[in-house]
C-alpha atoms as a PDB file:
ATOM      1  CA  UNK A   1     -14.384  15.101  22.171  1.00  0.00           C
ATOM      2  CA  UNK A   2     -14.342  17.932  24.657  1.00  0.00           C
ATOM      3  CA  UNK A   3     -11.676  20.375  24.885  1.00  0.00           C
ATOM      4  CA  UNK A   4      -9.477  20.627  27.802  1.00  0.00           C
ATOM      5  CA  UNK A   5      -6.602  22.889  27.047  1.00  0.00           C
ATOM      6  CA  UNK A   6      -4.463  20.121  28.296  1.00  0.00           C
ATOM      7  CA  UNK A   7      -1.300  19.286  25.978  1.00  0.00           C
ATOM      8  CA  UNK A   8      -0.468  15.400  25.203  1.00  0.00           C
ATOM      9  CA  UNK A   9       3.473  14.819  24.132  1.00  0.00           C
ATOM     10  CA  UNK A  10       3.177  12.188  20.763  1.00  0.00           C
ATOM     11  CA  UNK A  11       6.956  11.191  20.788  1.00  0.00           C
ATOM     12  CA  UNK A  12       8.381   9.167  18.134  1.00  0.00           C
ATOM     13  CA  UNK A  13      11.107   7.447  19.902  1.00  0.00           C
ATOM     14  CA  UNK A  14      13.042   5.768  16.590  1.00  0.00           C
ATOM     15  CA  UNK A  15      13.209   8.784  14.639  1.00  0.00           C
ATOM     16  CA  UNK A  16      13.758  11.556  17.412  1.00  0.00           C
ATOM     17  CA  UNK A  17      10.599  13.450  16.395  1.00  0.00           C
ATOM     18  CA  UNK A  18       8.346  14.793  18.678  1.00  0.00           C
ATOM     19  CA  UNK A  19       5.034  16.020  17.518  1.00  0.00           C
ATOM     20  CA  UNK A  20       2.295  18.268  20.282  1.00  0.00           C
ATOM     21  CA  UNK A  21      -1.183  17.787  20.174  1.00  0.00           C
ATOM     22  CA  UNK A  22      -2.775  20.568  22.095  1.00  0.00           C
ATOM     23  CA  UNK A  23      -6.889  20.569  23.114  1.00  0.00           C
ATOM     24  CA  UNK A  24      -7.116  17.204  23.550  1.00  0.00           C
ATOM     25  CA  UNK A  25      -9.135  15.307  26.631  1.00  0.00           C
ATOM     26  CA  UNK A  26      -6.634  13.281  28.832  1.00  0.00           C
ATOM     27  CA  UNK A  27      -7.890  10.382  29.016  1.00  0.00           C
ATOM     28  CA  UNK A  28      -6.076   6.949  28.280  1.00  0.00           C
ATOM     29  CA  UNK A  29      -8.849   5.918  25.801  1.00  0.00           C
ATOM     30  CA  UNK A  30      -8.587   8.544  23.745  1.00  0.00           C
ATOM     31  CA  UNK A  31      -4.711   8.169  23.208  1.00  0.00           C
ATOM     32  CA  UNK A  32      -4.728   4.416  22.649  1.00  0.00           C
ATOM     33  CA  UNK A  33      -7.012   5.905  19.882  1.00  0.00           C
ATOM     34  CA  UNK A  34      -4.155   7.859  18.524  1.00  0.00           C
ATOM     35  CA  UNK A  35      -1.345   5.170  19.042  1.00  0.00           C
ATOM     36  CA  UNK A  36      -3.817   2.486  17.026  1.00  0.00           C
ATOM     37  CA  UNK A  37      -3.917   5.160  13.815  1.00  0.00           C
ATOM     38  CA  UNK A  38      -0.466   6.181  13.971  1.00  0.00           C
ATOM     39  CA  UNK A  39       1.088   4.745  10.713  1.00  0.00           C
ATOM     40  CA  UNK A  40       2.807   0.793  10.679  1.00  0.00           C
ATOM     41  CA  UNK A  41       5.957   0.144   8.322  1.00  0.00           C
ATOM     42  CA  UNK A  42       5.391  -2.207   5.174  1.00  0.00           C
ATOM     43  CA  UNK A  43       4.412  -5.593   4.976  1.00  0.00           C
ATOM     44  CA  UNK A  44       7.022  -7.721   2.880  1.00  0.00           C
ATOM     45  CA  UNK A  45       4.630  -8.924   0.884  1.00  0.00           C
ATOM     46  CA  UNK A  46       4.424  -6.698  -2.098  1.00  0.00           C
ATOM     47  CA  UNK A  47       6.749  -5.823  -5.168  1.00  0.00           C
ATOM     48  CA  UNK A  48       7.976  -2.743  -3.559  1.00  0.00           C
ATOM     49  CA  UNK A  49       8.744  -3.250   0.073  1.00  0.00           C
ATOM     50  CA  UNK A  50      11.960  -4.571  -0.267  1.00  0.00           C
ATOM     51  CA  UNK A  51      13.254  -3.049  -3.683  1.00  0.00           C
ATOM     52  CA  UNK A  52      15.818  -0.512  -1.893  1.00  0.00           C
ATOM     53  CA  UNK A  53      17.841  -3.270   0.108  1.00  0.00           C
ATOM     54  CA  UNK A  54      21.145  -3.583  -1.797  1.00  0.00           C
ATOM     55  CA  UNK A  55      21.215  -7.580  -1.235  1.00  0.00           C
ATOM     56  CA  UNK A  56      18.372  -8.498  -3.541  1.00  0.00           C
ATOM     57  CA  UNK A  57      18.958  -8.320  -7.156  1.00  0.00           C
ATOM     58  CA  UNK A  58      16.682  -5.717  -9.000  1.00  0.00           C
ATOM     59  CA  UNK A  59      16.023  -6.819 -12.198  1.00  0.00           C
ATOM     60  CA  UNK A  60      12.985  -5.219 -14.889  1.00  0.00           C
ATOM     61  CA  UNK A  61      13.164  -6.740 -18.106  1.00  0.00           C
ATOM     62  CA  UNK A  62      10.300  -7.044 -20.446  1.00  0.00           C
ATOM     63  CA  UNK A  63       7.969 -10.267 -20.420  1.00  0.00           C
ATOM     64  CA  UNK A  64       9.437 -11.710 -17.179  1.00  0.00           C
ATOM     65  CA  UNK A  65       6.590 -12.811 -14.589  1.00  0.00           C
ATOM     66  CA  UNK A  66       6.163 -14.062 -11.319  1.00  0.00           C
ATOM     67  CA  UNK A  67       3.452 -15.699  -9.380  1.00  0.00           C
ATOM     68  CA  UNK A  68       3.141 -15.523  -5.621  1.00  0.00           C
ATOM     69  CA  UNK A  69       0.745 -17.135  -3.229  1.00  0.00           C
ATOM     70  CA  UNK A  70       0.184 -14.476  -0.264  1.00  0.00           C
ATOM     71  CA  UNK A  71      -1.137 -15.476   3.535  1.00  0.00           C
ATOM     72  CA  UNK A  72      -2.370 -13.512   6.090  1.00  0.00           C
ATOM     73  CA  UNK A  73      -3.087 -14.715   9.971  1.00  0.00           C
ATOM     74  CA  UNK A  74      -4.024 -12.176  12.371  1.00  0.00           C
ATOM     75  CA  UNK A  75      -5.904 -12.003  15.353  1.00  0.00           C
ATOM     76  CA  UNK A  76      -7.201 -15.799  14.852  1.00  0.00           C
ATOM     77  CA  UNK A  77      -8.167 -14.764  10.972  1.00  0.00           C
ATOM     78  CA  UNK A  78      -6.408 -15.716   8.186  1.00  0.00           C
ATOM     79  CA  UNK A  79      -6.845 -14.923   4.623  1.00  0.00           C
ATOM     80  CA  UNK A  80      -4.709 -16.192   1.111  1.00  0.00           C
ATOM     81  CA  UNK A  81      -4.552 -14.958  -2.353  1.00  0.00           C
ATOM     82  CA  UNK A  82      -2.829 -15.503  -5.465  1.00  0.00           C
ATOM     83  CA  UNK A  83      -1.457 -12.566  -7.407  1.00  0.00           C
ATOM     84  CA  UNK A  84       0.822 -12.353 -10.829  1.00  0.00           C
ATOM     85  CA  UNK A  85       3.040  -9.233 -11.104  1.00  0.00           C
ATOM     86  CA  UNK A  86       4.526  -8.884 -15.052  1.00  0.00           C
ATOM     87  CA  UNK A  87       6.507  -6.354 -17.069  1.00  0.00           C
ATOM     88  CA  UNK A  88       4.597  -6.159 -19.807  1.00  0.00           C
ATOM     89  CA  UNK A  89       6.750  -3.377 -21.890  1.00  0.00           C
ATOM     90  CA  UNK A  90       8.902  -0.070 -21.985  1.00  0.00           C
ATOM     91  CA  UNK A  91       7.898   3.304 -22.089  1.00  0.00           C
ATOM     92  CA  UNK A  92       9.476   6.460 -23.069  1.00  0.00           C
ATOM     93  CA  UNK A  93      13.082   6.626 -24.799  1.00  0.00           C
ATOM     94  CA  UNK A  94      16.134   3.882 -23.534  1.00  0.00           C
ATOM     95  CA  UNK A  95      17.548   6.754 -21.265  1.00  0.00           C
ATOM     96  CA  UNK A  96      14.761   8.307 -19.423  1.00  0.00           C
ATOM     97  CA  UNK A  97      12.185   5.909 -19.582  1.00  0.00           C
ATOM     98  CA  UNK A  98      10.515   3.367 -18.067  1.00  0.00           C
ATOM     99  CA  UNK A  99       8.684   0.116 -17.598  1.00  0.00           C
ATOM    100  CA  UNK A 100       4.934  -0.457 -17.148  1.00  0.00           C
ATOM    101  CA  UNK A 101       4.085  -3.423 -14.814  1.00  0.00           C
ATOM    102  CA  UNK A 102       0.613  -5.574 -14.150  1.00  0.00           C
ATOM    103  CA  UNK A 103      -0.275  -6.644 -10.714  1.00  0.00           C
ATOM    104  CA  UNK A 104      -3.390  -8.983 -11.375  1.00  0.00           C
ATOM    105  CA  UNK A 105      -5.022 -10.932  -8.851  1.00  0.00           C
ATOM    106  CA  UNK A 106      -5.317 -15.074 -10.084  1.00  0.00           C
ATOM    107  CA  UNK A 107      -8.140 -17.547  -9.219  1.00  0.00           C
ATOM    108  CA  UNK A 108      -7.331 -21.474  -9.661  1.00  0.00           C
ATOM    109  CA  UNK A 109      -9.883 -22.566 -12.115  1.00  0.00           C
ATOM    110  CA  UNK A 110      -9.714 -26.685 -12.765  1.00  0.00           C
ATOM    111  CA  UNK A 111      -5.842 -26.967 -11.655  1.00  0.00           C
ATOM    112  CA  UNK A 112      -4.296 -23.861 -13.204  1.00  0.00           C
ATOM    113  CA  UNK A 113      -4.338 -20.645 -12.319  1.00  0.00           C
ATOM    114  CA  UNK A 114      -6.433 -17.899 -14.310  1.00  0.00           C
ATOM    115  CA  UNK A 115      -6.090 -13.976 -14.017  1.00  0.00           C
ATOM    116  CA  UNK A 116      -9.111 -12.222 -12.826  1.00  0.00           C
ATOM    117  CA  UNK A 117     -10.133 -10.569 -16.203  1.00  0.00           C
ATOM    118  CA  UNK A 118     -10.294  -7.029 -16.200  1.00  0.00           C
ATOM    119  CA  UNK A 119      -9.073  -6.374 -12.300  1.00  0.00           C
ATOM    120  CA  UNK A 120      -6.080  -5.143 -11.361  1.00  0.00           C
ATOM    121  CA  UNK A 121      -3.426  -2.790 -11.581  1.00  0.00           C
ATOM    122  CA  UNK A 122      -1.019  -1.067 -13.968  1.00  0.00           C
ATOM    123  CA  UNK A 123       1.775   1.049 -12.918  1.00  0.00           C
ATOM    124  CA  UNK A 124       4.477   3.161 -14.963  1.00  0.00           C
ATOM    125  CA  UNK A 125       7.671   2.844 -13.014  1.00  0.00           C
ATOM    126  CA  UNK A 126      10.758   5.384 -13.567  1.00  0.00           C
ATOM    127  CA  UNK A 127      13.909   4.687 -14.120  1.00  0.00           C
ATOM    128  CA  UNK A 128      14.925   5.674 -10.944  1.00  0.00           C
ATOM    129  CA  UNK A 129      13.843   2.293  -9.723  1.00  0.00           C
ATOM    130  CA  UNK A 130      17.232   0.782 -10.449  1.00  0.00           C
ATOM    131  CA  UNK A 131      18.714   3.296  -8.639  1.00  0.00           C
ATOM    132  CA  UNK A 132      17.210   2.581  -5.425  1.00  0.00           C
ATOM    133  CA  UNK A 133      17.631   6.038  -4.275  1.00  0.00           C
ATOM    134  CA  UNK A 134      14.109   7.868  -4.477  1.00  0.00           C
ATOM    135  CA  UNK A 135      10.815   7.722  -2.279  1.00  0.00           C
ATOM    136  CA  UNK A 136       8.227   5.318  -4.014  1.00  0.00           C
ATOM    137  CA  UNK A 137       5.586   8.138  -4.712  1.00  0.00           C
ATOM    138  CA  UNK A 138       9.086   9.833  -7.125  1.00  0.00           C
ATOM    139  CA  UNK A 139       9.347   5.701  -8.726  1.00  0.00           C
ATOM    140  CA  UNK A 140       5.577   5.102  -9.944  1.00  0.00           C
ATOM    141  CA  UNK A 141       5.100   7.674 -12.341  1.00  0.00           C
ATOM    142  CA  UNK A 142       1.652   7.174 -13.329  1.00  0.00           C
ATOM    143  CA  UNK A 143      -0.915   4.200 -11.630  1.00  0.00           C
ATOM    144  CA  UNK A 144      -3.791   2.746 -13.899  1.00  0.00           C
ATOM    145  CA  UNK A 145      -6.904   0.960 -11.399  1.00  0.00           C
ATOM    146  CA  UNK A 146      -8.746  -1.584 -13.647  1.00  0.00           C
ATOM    147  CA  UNK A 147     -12.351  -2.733 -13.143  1.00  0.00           C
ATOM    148  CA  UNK A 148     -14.865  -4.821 -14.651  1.00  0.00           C
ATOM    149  CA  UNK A 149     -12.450  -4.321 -17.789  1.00  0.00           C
ATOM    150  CA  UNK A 150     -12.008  -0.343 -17.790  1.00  0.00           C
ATOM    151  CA  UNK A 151      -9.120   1.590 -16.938  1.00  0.00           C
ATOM    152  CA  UNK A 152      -9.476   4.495 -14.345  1.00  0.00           C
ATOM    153  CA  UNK A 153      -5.900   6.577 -13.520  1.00  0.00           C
ATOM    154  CA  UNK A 154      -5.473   7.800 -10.069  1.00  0.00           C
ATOM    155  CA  UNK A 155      -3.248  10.622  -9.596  1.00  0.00           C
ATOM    156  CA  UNK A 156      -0.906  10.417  -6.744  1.00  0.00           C
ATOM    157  CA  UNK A 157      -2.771  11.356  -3.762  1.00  0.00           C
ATOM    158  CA  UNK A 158      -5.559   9.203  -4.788  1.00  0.00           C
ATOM    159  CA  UNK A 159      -3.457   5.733  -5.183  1.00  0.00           C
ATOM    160  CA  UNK A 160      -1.810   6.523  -1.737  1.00  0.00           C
ATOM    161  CA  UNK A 161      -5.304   6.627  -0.031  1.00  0.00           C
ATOM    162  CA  UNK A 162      -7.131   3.450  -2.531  1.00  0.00           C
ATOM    163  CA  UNK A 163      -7.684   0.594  -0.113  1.00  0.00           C
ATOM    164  CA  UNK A 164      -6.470  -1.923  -3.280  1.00  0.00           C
ATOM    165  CA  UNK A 165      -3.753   0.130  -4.357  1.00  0.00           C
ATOM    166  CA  UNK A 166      -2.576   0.867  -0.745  1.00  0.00           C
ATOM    167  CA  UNK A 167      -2.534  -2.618  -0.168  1.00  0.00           C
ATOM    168  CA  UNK A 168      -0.536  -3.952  -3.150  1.00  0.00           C
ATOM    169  CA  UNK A 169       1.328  -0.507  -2.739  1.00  0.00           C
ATOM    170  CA  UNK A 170       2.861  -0.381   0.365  1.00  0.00           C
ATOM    171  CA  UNK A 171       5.893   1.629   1.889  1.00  0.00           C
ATOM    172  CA  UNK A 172       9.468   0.708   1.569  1.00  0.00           C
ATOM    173  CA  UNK A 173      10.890  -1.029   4.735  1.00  0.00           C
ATOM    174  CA  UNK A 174      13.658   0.458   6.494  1.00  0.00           C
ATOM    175  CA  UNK A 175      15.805  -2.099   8.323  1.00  0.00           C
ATOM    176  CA  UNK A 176      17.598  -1.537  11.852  1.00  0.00           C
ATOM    177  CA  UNK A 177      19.777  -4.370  10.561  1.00  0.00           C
ATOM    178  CA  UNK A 178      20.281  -7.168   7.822  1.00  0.00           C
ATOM    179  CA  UNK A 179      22.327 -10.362   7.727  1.00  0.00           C
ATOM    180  CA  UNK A 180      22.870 -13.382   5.939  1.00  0.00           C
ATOM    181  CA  UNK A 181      21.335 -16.197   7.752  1.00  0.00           C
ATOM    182  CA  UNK A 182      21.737 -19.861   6.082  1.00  0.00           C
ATOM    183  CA  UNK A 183      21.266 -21.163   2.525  1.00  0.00           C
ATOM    184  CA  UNK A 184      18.866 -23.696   1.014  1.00  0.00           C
ATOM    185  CA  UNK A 185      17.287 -25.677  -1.974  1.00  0.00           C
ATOM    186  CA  UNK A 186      13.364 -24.940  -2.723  1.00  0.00           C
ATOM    187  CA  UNK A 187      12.013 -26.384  -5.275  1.00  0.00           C
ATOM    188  CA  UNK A 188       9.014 -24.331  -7.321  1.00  0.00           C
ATOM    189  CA  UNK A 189       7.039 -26.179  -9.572  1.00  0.00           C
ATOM    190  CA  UNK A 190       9.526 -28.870 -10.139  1.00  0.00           C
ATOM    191  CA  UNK A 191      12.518 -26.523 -10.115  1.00  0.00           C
ATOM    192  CA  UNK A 192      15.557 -27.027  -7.727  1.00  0.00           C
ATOM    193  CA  UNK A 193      16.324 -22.876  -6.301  1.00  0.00           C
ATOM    194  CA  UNK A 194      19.550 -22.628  -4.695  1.00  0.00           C
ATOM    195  CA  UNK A 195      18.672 -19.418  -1.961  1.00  0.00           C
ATOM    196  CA  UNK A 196      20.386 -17.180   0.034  1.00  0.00           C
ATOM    197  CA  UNK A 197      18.902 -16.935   3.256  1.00  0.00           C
ATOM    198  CA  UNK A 198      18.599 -13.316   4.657  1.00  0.00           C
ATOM    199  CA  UNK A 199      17.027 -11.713   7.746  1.00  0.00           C
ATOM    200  CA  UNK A 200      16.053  -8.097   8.157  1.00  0.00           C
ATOM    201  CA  UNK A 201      15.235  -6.682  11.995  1.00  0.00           C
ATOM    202  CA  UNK A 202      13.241  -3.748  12.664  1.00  0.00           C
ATOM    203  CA  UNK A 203      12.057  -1.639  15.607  1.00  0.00           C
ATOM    204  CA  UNK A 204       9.691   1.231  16.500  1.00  0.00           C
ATOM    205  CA  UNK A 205       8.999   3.362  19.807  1.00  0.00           C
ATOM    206  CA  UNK A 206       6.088   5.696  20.170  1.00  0.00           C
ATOM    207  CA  UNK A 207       5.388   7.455  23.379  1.00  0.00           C
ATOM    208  CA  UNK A 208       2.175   9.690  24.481  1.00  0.00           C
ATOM    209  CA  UNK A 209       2.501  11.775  27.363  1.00  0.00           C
ATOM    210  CA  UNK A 210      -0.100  11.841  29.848  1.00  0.00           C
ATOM    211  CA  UNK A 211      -1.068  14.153  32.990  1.00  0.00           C
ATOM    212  CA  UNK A 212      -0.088  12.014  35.268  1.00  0.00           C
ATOM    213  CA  UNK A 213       1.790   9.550  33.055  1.00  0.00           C
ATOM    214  CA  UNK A 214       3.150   8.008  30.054  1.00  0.00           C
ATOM    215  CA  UNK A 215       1.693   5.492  27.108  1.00  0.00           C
ATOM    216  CA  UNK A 216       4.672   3.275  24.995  1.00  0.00           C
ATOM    217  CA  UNK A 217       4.033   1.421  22.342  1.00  0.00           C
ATOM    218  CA  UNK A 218       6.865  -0.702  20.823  1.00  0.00           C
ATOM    219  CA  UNK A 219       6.742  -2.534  17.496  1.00  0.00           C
ATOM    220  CA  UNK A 220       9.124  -5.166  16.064  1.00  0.00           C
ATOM    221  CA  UNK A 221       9.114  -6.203  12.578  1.00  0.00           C
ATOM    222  CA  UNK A 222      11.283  -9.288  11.395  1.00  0.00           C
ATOM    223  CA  UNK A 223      11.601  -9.743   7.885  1.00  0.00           C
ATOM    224  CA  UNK A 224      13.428 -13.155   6.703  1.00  0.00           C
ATOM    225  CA  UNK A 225      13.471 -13.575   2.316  1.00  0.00           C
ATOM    226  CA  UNK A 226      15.270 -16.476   0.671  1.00  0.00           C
ATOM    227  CA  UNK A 227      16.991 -14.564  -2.435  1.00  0.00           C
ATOM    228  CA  UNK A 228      17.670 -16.124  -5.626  1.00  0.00           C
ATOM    229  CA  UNK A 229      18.898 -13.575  -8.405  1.00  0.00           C
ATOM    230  CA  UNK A 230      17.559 -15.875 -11.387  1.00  0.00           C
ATOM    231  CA  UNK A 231      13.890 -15.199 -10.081  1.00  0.00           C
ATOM    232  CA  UNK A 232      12.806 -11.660 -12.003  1.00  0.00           C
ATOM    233  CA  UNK A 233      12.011  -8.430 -10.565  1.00  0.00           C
ATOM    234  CA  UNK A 234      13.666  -8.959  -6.578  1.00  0.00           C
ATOM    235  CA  UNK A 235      14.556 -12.822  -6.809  1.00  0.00           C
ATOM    236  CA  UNK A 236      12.351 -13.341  -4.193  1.00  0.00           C
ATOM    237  CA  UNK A 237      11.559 -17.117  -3.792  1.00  0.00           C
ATOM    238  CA  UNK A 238       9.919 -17.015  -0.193  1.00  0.00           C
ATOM    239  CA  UNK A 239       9.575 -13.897   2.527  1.00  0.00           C
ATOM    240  CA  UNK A 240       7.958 -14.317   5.451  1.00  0.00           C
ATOM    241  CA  UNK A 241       7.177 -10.473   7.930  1.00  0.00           C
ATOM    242  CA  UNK A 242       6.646 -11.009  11.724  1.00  0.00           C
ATOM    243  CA  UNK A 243       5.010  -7.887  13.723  1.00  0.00           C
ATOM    244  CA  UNK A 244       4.546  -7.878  16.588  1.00  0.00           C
ATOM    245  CA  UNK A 245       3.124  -4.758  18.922  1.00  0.00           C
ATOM    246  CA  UNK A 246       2.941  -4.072  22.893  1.00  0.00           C
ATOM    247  CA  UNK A 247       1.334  -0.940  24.576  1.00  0.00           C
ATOM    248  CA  UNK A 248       2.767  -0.338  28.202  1.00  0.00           C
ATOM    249  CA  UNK A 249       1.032   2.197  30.561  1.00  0.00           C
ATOM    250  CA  UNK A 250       4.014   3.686  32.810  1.00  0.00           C
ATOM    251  CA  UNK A 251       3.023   3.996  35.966  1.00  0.00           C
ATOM    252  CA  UNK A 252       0.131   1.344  35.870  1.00  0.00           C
ATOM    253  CA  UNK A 253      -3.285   2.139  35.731  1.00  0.00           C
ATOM    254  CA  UNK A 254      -6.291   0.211  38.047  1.00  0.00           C
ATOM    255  CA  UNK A 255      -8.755   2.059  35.481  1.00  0.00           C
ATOM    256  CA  UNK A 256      -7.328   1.828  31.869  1.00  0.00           C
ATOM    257  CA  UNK A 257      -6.018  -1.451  30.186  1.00  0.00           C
ATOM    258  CA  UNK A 258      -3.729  -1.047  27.188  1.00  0.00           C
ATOM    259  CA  UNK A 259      -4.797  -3.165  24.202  1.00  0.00           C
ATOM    260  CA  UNK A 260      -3.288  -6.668  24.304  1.00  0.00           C
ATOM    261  CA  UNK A 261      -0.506  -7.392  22.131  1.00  0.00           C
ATOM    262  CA  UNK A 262      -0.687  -7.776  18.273  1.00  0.00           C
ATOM    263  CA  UNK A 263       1.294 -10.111  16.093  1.00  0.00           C
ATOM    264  CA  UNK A 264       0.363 -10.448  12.884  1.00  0.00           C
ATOM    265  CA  UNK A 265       2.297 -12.955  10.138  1.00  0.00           C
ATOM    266  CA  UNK A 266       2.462 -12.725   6.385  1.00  0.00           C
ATOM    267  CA  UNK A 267       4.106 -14.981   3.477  1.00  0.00           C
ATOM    268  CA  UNK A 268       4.448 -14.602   0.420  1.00  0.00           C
ATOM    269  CA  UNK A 269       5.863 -18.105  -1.211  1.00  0.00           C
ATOM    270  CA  UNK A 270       6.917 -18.549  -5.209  1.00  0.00           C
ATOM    271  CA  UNK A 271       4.256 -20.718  -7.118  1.00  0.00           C
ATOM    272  CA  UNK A 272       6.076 -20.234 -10.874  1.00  0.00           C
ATOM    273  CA  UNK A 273       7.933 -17.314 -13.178  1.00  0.00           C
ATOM    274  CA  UNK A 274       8.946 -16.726 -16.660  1.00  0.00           C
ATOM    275  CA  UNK A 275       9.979 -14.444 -19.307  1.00  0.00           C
ATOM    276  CA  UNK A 276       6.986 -14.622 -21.717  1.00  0.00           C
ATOM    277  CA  UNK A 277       4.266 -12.468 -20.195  1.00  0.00           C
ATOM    278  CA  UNK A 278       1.375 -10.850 -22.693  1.00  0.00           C
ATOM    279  CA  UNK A 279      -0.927  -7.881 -21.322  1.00  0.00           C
ATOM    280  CA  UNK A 280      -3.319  -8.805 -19.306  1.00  0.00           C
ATOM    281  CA  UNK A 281      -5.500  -5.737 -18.418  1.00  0.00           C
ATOM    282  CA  UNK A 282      -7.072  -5.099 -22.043  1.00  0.00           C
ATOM    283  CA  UNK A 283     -10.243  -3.190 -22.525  1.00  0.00           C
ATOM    284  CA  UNK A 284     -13.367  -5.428 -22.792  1.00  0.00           C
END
């Protein structure tokens, strides 16, 4: 990219930061470059987006287990997997210790559902979970990625950056608001849940400035979870995240398009859960 000496203005509108970029070539491509890296806020769909809202019930006790069924539909694609998240034991002493937890991905194999030997993850979570006070990268204390049977730990910086961790690892969410919406019945695998019915709103502004103009983009996350604080870990018996994302070129442009919009939806629905989970992730 060929230096300028011109100065773009990245400004982050929701969390009054701004953040110069100097050198850079003005042109509109090259920002909607920037804007499409910049990073997105968590899906829902993972054990620890939602763990610091003070609605859901946190619960980490030994042998409990739950079984989600994930989908994915963006940009006319659409993908669905079946994962198992466990707390397979304590570690450490009763007052600073910890838990270690599986995240396995399952196949269904003749009806029933099977772990994917050998794959997976294994994470050592602090204390400081229950607290719901730290950053996730101060909660996971130590993350295990399993292949083909073996064990290989990742130190911090690594996990962040591992495409499977990342994804199964993702950032807290940070609502703009939360209310309580409705309640229901679902029934998983036979079983009547009553569930609360919450819904969780979130919004994001990001603004380049241009020579002779101005790039927004504006993001909207809504999160919706029907709670139920039987169900182990975050009594999470259905969530369902809705993005959507808009780029806006102010004044208008007769040379440069922004991107079209981008909505993307995920779910994450409860297929079964118990209390007698065995290790999974065992050398082969």
């Amino acid at each position: 990219m060929r230096r300028t000496g011109k100065k773009l203005s990245i400004e982050k509108c929701s969390k009054g930061h701004r953040h110069h970029v100097d050198g850079w070539q003005g042109k509109l491509s090259a920002v909607l470059i920037v804007l499409m890296v910049l990073p997105l806020p968590a899906s829902a769909l993972d054990l620890f987006t939602l763990w610091r809202q003070p609605m859901l019930p946190l619960h980490m006790i030994v042998g409990s287990w739950v079984d989600y069924n994930t989908v994915s539909q963006a940009e006319g694609k659409r993908s669905e997997n079946l994962v198992r998240i466990q707390c397979i034991s304590r570690f450490g002493d009763e007052k600073s210790g910890g838990w270690i937890v599986e995240i396995v991905p399952l196949h269904e194999r003749n009806g029933s559902l099977t772990p994917v030997l050998g794959e997976g993850l294994r994470l050592y979570l602090s204390q400081r979970l229950l607290r719901r006070d730290a950053d996730l990268k101060h909660v996971i204390e130590r993350v295990e990625r399993w292949q083909d049977g073996r064990a290989t730990e990742l130190p911090p910086a690594e996990w962040r950056e591992n495409p499977f961790v990342a994804s199964s690892l993702k950032a807290e969410f940070a609502p703009d608001s939360s209310e309580l919406v409705s309640s229901s019945i679902r029934v998983v695998s036979g079983r009547e849940i009553p569930c609360d019915h919450f819904q969780m709103t979130a919004t994001d502004t990001q603004r380049v400035t241009l020579p002779k103009g101005q790039l927004e983009q504006v993001s909207r996350w809504e999160i919706t979870t029907a709670i139920n604080a039987n169900v182990p870990f975050l009594g999470i018996v259905f969530a369902a995240e809705r993005t959507y994302a808009e780029s806006r070129l102010h004044p208008p442009s007769e040379r440069f398009t922004p991107p079209p919009p981008v909505t993307r939806i995920e779910t994450m629905e409860l297929i079964g859960y118990g209390n007698e989970a065995a290790p999974i992730l065992e050398v082969r």
